[in-house]
N, C-alpha and C. Protein backbone atom coordinates (compact mmCIF):
# COMPACT_ATOMS: atom_id res chain seq x y z
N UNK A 1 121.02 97.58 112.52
CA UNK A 1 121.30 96.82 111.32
C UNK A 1 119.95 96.39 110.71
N UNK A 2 119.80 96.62 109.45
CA UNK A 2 118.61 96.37 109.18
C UNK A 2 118.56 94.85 108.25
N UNK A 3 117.53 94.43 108.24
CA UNK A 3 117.67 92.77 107.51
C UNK A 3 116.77 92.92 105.91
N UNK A 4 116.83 91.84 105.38
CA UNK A 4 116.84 92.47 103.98
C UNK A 4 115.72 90.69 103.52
N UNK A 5 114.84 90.74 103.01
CA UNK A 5 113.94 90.08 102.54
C UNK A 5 114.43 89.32 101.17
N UNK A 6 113.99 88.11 101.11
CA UNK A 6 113.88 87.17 100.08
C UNK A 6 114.01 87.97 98.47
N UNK A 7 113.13 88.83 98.26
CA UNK A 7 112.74 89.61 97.20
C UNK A 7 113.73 90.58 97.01
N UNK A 8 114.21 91.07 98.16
CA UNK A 8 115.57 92.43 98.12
C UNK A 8 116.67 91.71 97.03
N UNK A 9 116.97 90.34 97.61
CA UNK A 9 118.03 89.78 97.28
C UNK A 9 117.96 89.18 95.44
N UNK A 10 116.88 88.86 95.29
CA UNK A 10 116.01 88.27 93.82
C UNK A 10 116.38 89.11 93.12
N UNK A 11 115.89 90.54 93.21
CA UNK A 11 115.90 91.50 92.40
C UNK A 11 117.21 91.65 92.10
N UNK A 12 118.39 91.97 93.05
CA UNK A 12 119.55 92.19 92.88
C UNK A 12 120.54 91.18 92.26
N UNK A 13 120.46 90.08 92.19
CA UNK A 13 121.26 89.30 91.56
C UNK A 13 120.28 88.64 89.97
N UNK A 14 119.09 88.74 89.87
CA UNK A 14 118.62 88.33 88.60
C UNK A 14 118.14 89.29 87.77
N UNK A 15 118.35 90.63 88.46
CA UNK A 15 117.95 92.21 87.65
C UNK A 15 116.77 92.04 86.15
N UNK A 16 115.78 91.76 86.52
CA UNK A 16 114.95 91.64 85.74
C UNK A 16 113.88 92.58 86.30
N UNK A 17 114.23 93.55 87.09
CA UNK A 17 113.40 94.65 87.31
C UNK A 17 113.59 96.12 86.98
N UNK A 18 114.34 96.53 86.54
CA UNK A 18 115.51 97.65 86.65
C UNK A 18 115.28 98.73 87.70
N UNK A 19 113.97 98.86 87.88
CA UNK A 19 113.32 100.02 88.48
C UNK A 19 113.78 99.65 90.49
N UNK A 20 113.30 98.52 90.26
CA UNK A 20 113.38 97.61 91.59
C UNK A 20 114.90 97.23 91.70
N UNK A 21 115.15 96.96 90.59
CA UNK A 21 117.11 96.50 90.90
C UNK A 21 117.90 97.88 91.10
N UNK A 22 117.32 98.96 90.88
CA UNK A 22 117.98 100.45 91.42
C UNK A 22 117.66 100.73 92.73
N UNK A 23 116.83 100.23 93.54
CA UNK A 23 115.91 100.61 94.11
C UNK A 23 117.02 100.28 95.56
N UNK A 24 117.67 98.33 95.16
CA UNK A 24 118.16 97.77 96.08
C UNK A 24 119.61 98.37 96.21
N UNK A 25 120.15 98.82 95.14
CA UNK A 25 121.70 99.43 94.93
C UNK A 25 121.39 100.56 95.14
N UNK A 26 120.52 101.31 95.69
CA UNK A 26 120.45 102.82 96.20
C UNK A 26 120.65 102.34 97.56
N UNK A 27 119.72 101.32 98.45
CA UNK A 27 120.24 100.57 99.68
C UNK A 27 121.57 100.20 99.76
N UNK A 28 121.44 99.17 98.95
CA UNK A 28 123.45 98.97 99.07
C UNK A 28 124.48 100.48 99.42
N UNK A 29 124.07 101.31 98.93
CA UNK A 29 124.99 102.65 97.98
C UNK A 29 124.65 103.20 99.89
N UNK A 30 123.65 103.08 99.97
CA UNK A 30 123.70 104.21 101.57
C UNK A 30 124.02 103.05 102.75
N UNK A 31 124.09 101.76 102.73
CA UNK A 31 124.79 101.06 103.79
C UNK A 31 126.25 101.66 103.58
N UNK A 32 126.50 101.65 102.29
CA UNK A 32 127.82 101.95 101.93
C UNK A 32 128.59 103.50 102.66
N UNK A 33 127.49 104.12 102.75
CA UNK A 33 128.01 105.38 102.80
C UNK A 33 127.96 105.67 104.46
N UNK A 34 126.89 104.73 105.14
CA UNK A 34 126.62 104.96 106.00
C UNK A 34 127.67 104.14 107.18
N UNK A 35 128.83 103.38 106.47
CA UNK A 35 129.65 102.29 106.75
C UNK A 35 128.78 100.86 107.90
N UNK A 36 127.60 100.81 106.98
CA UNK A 36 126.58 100.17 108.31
C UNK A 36 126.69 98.73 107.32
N UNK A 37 126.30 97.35 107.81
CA UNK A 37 126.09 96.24 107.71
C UNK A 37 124.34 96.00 107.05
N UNK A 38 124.19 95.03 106.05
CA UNK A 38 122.86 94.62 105.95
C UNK A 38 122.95 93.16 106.18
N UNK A 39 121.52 92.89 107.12
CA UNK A 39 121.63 91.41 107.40
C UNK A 39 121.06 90.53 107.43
N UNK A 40 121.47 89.24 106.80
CA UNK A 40 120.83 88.43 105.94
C UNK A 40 120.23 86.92 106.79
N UNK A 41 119.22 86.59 107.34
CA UNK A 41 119.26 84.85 107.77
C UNK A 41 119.14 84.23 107.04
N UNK A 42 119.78 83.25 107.21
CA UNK A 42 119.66 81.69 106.81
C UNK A 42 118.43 81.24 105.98
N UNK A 43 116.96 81.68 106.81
CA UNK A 43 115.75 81.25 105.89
C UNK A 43 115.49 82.13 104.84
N UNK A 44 116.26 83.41 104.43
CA UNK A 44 116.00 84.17 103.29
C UNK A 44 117.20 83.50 102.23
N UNK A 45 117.91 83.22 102.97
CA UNK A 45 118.84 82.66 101.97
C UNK A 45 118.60 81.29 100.99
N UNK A 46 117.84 80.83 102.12
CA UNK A 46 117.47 79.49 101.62
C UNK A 46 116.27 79.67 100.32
N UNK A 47 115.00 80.29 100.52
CA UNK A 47 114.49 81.19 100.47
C UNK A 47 114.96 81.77 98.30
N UNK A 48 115.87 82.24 98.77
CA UNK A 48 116.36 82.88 97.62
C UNK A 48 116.83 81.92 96.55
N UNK A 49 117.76 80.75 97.07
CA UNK A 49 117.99 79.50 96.03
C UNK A 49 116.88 78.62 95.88
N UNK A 50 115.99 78.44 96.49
CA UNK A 50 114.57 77.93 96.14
C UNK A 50 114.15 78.76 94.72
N UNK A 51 113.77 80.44 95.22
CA UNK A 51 113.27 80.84 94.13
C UNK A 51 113.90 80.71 92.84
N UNK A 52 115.44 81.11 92.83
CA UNK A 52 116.12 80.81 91.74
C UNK A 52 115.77 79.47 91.02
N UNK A 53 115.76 78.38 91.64
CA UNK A 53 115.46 77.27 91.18
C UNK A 53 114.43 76.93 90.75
N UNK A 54 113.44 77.28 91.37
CA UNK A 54 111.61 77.14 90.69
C UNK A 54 110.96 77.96 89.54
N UNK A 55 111.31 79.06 90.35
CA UNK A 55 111.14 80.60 89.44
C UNK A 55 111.94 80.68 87.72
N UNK A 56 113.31 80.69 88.10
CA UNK A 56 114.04 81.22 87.22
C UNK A 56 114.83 80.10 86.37
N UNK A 57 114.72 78.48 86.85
CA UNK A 57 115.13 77.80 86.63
C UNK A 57 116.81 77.46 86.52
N UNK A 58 117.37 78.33 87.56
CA UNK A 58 119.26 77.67 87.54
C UNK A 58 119.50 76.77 87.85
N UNK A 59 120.40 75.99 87.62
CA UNK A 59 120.76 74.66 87.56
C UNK A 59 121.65 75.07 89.06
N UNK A 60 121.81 74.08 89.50
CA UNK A 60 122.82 73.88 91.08
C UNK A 60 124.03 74.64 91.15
N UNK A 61 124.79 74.70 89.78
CA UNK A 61 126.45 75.82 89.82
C UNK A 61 125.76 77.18 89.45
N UNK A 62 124.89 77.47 88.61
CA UNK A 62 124.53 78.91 88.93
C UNK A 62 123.77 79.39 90.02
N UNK A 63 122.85 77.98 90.68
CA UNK A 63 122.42 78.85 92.02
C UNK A 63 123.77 79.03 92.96
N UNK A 64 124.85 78.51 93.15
CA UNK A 64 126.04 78.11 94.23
C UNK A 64 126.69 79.23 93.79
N UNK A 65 127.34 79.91 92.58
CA UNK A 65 128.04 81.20 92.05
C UNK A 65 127.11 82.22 92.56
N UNK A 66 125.66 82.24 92.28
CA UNK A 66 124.85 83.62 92.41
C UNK A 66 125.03 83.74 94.46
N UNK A 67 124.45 82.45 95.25
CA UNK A 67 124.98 82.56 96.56
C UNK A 67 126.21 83.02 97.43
N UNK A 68 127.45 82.34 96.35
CA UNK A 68 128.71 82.92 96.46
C UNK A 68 129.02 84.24 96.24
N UNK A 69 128.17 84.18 95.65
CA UNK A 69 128.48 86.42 94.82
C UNK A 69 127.54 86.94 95.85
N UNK A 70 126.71 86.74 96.81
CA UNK A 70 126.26 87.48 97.80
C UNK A 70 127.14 87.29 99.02
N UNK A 71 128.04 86.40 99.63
CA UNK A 71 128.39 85.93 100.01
C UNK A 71 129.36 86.88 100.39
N UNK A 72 130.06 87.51 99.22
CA UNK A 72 130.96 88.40 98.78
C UNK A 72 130.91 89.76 99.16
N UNK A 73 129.23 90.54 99.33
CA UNK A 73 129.17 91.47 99.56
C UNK A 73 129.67 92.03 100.26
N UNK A 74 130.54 93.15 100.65
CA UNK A 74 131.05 93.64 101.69
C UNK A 74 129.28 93.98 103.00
N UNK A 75 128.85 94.96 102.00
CA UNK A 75 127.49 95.34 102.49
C UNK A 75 126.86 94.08 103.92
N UNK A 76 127.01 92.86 103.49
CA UNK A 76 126.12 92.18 103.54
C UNK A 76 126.56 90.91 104.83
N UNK A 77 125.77 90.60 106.19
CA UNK A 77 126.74 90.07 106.81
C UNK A 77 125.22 88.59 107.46
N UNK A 78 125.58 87.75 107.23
CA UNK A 78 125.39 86.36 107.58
C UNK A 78 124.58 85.79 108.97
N UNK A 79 123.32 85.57 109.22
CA UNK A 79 123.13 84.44 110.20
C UNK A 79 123.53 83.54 110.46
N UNK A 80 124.38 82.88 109.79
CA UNK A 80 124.91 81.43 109.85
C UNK A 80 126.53 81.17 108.50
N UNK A 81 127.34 82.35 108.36
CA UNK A 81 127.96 81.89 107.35
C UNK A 81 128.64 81.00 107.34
N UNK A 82 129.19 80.13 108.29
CA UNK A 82 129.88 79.46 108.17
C UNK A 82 129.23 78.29 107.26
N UNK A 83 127.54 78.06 108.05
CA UNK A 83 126.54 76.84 107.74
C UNK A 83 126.76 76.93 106.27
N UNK A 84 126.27 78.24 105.75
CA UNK A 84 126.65 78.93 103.86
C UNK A 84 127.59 78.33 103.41
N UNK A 85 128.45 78.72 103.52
CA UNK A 85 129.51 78.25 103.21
C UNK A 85 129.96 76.87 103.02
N UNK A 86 129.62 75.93 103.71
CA UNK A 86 129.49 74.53 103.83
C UNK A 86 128.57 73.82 102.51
C-alpha cells in the first residue's frame, strides 16, 4: 500500500495545477485498476487543512467539505478515521 504526501492531496482537491492534478488521477486511475488502497496519516491530513487554510485561504466549512470529499474516496483508506471523522 503505498502512502500519499501532503502535496498529492493539495493538488487533487484545489486543481490549480492541471499538469500535476492529472498526474494524481493517473494514481488514483491505477489504484483503481489495480483494486489496491492509497494511504493516508493523520499528520498529512492535518497537514493538508493547514495548507488549505494559510495557503488558499478556506474558511472552516470549505476546509470540513474538501476533508469530507477525501474522506469519500473509495481509493483512499485512513490512519485514524474514526479520529477524522470526529
Amino acid at each position: 500500500m503505498a502512502a500519499l504526501d501532503t502535496n498529492i492531496l493539495v493538488r487533487w482537491l484545489i486543481k490549480d495545477d492541471a499538469k500535476q492534478c492529472a498526474r494524481v488521477a493517473k494514481l488514483f486511475d491505477e489504484a483503481i485498476s489495480k483494486d489496491e488502497r492509497l494511504f493516508v496519516t493523520t499528520t498529512v491530513m492535518q497537514e493538508v487543512e493547514w495548507v488549505m487554510q494559510t495557503k488558499y485561504h478556506f474558511d472552516r466549512p470549505q476546509v470540513t467539505a474538501a476533508l469530507n470529499a477525501l474522506m469519500n474516496v473509495m481509493e483512499l483508506t485512513f490512519q485514524t478515521e474514526q479520529a477524522l471523522e470526529q
